[in-house]
Protein backbone atom coordinates (compact mmCIF):
# COMPACT_ATOMS: atom_id res chain seq x y z
CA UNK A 1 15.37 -26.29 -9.19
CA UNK A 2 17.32 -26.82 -6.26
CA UNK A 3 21.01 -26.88 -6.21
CA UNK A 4 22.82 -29.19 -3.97
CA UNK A 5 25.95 -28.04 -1.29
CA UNK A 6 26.59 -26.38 2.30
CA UNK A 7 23.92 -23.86 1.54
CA UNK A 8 20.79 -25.09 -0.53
CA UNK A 9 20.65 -22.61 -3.71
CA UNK A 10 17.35 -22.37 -5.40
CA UNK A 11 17.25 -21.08 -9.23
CA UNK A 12 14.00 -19.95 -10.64
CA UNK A 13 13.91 -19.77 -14.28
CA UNK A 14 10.78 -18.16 -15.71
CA UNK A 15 9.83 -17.98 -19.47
CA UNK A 16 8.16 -14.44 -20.49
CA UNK A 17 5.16 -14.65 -22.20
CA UNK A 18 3.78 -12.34 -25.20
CA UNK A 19 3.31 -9.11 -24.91
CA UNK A 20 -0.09 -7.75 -24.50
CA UNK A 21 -0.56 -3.92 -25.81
CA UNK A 22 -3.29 -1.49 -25.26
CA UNK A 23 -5.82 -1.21 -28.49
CA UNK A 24 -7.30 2.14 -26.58
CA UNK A 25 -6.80 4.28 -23.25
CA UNK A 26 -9.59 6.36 -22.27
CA UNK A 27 -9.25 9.16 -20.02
CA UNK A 28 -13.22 9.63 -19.08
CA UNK A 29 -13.98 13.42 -18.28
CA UNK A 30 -10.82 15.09 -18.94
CA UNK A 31 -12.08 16.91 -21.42
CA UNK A 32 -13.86 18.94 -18.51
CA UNK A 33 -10.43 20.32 -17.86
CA UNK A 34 -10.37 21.98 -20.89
CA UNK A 35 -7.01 23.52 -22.42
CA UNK A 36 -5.05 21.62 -20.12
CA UNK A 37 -6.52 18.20 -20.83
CA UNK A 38 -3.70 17.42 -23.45
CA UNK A 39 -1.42 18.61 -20.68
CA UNK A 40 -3.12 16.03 -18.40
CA UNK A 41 -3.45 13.32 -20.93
CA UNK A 42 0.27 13.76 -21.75
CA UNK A 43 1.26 12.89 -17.92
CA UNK A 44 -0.75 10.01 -17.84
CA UNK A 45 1.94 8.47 -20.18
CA UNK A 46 0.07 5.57 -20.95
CA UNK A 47 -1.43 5.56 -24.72
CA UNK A 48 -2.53 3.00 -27.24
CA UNK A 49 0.28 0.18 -28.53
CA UNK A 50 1.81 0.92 -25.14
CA UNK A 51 2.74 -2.38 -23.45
CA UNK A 52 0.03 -3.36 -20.84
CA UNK A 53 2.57 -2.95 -18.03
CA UNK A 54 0.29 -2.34 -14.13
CA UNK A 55 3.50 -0.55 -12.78
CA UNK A 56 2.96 2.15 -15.79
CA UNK A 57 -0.49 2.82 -15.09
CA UNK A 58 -0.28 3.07 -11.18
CA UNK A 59 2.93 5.57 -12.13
CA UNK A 60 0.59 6.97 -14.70
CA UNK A 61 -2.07 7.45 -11.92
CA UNK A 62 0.22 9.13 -10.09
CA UNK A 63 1.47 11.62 -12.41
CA UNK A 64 -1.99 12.51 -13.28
CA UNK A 65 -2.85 13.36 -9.69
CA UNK A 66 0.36 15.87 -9.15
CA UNK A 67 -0.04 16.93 -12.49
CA UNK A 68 -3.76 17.87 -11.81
CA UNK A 69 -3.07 19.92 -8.65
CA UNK A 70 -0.08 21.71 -10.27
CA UNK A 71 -2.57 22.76 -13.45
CA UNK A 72 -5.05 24.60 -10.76
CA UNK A 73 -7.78 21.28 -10.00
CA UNK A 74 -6.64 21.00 -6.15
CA UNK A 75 -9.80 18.63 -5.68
CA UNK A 76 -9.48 16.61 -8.68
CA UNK A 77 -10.62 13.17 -8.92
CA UNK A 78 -8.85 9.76 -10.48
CA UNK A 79 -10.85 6.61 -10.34
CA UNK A 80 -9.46 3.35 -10.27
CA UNK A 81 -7.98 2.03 -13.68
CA UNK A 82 -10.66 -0.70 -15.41
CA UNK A 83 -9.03 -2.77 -17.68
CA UNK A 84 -10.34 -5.33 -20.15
CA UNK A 85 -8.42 -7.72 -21.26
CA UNK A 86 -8.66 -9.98 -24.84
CA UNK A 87 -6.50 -12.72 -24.60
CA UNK A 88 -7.55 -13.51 -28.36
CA UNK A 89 -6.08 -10.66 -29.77
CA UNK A 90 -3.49 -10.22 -27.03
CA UNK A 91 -4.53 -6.70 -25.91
CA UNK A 92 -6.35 -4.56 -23.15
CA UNK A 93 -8.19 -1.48 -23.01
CA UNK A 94 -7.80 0.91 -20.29
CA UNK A 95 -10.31 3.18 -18.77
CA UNK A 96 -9.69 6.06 -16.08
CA UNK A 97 -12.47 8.12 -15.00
CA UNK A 98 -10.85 11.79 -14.37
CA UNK A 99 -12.75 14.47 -12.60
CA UNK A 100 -10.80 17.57 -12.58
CA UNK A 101 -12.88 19.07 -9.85
């Protein structure tokens, strides 16, 4: 709406709507990394029931990548996220391919 005076104000009122969750996260090919890939899943930061939230996952991504090179995989590879979403049961699963190099 648009409020009237000197200096038009404009109010945007938004509604949130429910919460989606992730049922599963995948982390395809971490395993390669072998004693460190709990390290590596752990800096992802995003796991299952976590709230499907983009900014997480690109700040997951980016964790993952610094935490890769730091663990001794200087050539390590993230793909790009590929979620699914079901807007029946109101949740997403997430798949990252991870090459640790």
């Amino acid at each position: 709406r648009v409020e009237p005076g000197p200096r038009p104000l404009v109010v945007l009122e938004a509604e949130p709507g429910v919460l989606y969750r992730f049922a599963g996260v995948t982390l395809e090919g971490v395993e390669a990394a072998g004693d460190k890939s709990d390290e590596l899943r752990s800096a992802f930061g995003v796991a299952p029931n976590a709230p499907v939230n983009a900014d997480a996952v690109v700040a997951g991504e980016a964790a993952l990548r610094e935490r890769l090179g730091r663990e001794g995989f200087p050539f390590g590879q993230v793909g790009e996220p590929e979620i699914v979403v079901d807007r029946a049961a109101r949740t997403a699963t997430l798949e990252l391919k991870v090459k640790p190099g």
